[in-house]
Protein backbone atom coordinates (compact mmCIF):
# COMPACT_ATOMS: atom_id res chain seq x y z
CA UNK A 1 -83.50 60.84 -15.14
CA UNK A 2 -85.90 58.45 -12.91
CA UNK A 3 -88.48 59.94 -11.22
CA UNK A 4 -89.22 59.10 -7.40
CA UNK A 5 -93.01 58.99 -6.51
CA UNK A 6 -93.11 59.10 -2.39
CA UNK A 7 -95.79 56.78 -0.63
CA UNK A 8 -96.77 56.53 3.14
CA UNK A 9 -95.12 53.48 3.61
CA UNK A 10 -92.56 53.03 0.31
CA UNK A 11 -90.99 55.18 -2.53
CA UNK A 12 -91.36 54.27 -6.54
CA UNK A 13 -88.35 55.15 -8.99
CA UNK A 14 -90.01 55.40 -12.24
CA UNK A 15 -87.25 54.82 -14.48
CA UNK A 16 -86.81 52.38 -17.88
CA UNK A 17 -86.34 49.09 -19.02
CA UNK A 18 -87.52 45.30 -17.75
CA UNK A 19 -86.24 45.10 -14.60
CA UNK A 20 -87.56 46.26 -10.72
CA UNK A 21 -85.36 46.07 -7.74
CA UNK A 22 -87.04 45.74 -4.64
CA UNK A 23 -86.02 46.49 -1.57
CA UNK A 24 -88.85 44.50 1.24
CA UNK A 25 -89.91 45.74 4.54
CA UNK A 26 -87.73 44.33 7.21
CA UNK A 27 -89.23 42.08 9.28
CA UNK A 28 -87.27 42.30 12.10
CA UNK A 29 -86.15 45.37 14.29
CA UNK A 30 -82.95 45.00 13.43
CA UNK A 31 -82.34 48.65 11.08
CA UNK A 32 -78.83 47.34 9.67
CA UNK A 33 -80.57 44.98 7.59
CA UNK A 34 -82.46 47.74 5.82
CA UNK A 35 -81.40 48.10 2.27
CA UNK A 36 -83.42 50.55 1.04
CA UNK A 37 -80.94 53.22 -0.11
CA UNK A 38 -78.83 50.62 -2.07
CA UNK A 39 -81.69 49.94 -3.67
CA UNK A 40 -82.99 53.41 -4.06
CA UNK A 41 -79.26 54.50 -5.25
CA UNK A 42 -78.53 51.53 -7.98
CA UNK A 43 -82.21 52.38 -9.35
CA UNK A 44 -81.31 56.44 -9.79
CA UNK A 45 -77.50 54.76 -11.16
CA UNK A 46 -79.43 52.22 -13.97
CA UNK A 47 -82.71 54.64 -14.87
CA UNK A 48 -84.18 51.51 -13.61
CA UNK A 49 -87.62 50.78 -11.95
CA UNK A 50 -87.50 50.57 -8.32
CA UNK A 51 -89.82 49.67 -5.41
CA UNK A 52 -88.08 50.86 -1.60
CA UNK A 53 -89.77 49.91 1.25
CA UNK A 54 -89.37 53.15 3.82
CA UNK A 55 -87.91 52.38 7.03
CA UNK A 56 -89.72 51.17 10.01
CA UNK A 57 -88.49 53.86 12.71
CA UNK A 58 -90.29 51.72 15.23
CA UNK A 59 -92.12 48.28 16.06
CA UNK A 60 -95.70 47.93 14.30
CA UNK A 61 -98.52 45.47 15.24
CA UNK A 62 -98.81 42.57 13.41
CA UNK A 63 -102.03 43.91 11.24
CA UNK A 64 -100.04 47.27 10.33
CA UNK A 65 -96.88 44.85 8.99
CA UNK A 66 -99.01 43.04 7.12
CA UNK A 67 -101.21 45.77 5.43
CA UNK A 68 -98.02 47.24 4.50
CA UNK A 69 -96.41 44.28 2.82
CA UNK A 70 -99.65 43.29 0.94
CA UNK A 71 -99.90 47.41 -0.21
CA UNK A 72 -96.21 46.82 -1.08
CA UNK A 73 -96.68 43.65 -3.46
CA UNK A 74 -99.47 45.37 -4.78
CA UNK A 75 -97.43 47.75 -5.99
CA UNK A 76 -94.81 45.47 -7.36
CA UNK A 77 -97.74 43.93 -9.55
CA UNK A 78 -98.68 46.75 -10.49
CA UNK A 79 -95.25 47.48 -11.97
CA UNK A 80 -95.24 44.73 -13.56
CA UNK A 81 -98.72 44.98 -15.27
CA UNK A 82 -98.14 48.57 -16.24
CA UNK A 83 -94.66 48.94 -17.60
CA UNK A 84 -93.80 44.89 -18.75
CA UNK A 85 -91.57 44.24 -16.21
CA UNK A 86 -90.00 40.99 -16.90
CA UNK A 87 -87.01 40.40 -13.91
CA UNK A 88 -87.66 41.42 -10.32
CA UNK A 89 -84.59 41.57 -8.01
CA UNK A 90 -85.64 41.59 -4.21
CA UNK A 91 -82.52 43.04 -2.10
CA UNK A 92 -82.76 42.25 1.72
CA UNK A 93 -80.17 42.38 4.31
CA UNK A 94 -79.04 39.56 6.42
CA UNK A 95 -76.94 38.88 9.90
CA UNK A 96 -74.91 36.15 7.94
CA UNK A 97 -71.64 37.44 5.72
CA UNK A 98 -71.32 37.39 2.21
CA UNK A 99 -74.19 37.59 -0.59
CA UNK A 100 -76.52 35.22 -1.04
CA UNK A 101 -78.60 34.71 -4.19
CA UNK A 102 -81.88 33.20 -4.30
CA UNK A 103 -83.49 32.20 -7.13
CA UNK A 104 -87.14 32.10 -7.18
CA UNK A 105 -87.98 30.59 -10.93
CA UNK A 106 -87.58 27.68 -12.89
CA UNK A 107 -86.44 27.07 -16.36
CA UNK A 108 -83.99 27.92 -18.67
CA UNK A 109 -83.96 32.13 -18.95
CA UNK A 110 -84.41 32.11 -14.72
CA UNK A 111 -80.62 30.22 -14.70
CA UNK A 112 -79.61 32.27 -17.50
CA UNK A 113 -80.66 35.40 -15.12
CA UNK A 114 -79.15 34.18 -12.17
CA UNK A 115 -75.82 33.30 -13.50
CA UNK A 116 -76.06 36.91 -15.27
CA UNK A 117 -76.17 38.59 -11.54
CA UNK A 118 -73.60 35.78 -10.14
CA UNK A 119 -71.24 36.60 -12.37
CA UNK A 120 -71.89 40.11 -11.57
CA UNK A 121 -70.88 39.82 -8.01
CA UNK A 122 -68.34 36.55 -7.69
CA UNK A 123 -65.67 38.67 -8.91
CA UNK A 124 -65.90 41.41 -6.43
CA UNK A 125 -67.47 39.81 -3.58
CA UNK A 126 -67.70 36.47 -1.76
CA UNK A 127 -70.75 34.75 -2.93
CA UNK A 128 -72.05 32.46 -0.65
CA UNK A 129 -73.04 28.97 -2.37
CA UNK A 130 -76.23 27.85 -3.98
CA UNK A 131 -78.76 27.18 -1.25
CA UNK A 132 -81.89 25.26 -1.52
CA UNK A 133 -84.83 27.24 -3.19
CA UNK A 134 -87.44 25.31 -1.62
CA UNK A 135 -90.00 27.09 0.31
CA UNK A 136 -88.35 30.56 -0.49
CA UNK A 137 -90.22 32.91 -1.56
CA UNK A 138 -90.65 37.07 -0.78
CA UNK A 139 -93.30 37.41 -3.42
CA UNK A 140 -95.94 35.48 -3.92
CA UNK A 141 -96.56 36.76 -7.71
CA UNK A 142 -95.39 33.53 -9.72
CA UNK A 143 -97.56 31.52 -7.40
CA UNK A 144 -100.69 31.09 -9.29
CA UNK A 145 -102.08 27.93 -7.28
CA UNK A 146 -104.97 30.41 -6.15
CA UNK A 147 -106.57 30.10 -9.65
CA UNK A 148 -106.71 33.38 -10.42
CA UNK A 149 -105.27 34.35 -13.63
CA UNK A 150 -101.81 36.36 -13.04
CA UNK A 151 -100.09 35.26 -16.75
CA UNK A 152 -98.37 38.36 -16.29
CA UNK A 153 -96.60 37.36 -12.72
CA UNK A 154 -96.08 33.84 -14.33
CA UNK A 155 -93.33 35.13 -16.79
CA UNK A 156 -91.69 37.27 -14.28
CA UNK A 157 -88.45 36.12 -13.09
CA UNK A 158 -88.42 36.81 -9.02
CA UNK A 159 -84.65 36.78 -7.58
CA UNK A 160 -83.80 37.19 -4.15
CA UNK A 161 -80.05 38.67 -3.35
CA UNK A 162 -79.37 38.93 0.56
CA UNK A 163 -76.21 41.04 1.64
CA UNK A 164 -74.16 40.40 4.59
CA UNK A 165 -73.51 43.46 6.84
CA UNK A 166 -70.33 44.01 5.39
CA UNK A 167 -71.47 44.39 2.16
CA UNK A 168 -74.46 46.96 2.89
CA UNK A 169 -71.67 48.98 5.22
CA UNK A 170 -68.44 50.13 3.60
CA UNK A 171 -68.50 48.43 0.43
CA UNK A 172 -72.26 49.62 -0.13
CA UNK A 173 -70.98 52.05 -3.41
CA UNK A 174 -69.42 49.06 -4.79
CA UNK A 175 -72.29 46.57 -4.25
CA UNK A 176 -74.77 49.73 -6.15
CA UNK A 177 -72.32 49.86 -8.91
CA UNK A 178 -72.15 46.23 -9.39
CA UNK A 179 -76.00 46.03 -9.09
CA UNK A 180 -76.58 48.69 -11.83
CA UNK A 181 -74.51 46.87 -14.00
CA UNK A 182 -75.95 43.94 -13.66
CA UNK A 183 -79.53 45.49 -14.15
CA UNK A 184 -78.03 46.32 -17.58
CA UNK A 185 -77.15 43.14 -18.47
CA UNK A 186 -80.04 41.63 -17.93
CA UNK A 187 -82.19 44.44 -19.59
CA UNK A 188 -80.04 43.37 -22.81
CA UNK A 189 -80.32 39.59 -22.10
CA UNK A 190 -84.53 40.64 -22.09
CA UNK A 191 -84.08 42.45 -25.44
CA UNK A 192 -84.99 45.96 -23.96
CA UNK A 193 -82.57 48.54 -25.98
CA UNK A 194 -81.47 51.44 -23.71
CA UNK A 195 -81.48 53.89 -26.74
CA UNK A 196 -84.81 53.30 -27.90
CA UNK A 197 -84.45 51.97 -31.21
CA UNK A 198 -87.41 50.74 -31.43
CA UNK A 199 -87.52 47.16 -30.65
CA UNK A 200 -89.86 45.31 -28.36
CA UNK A 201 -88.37 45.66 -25.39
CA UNK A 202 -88.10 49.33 -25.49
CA UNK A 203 -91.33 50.15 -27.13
CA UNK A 204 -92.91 48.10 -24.42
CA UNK A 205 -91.30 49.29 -21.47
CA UNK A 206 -92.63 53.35 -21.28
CA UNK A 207 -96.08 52.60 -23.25
């Protein structure tokens, strides 16, 4: 069963396998967009790794927001560093209906990824169509234009799923179910083996 690690200003899962789900600090006031508990929820349903932003229960100055999101992506690379993380799905809310998946990668295993977690949802929700990728970004950790040497954040894959408010409302136990499955998936597409057999992945992951 995952452990959850509680922080001032987010909560680990410390769970198994290649994958992190992410759920970002909101940057609006706007509390329906907070998706925090699906995040938290599909984590505890996968034994996955998970990063949850807490809750802003009120407005904070710009040098409090920004503190917290850099102590945030710290965290995130620290995940990654630690415990091999190879895939990390961001899940934010959004006014607009539907899902909407952002991909944040290039190259082959990124589309291979995203059309793993498409195919997860188009069957069960409306999917909103490919948008353009340029510009998007809610971690920084492939960009390594900085020249600082981050070959660990270069082969991460980063993908960014936004929910519409219907989706993060009544059919939120669907969208964690879906979401854990998916993580699964992609675990297997990464070569991490669930029952420890003793293959890369899974040796890797809890070192």
């Amino acid at each position: 069963m995952p452990v959850k690690i509680i922080h001032p200003d987010h909560t680990e899962v410390v769970g198994e396998g290649l994958v992190l789900l992410f759920s970002p600090h909101i940057a609006t006031s706007k509390r329906d967009l907070y998706t925090g508990q699906i995040v938290e929820e599909a984590a505890l349903l996968s034994k996955s790794w998970a990063i949850v932003a807490k809750e802003r229960k009120q407005p904070q100055s710009g040098d409090e927001t920004e503190s917290a999101d850099a102590t945030l992506e710290k965290s995130v690379q620290n995940f990654i560093e630690e415990y091999g993380i190879k895939c990390v799905i961001a899940i934010s809310g959004a006014a607009e209906p539907g899902i909407t998946v952002k991909n944040q990668g290039d190259g082959s295993e990124s589309e291979e990824i995203l059309d793993i977690i498409r195919s997860g949802l188009e069957p069960h929700f409306n999917v909103n169509p490919e948008v353009d990728q340029s510009g998007n970004r809610v971690l920084g950790l492939q960009r390594n234009d900085r020249g600082t040497d981050n070959s660990s954040a270069q082969s991460v894959q980063v993908i960014q799923i936004e929910l519409g408010p219907e989706e993060r409302s009544f059919r939120k136990d669907q969208i964690v179910n879906s979401v854990a499955d998916i993580v699964g998936l992609i675990n297997a597409k990464l070569g991490f083996s669930v029952s420890g057999d003793g293959d890369e992945g899974g040796s890797g992951a809890l070192d």
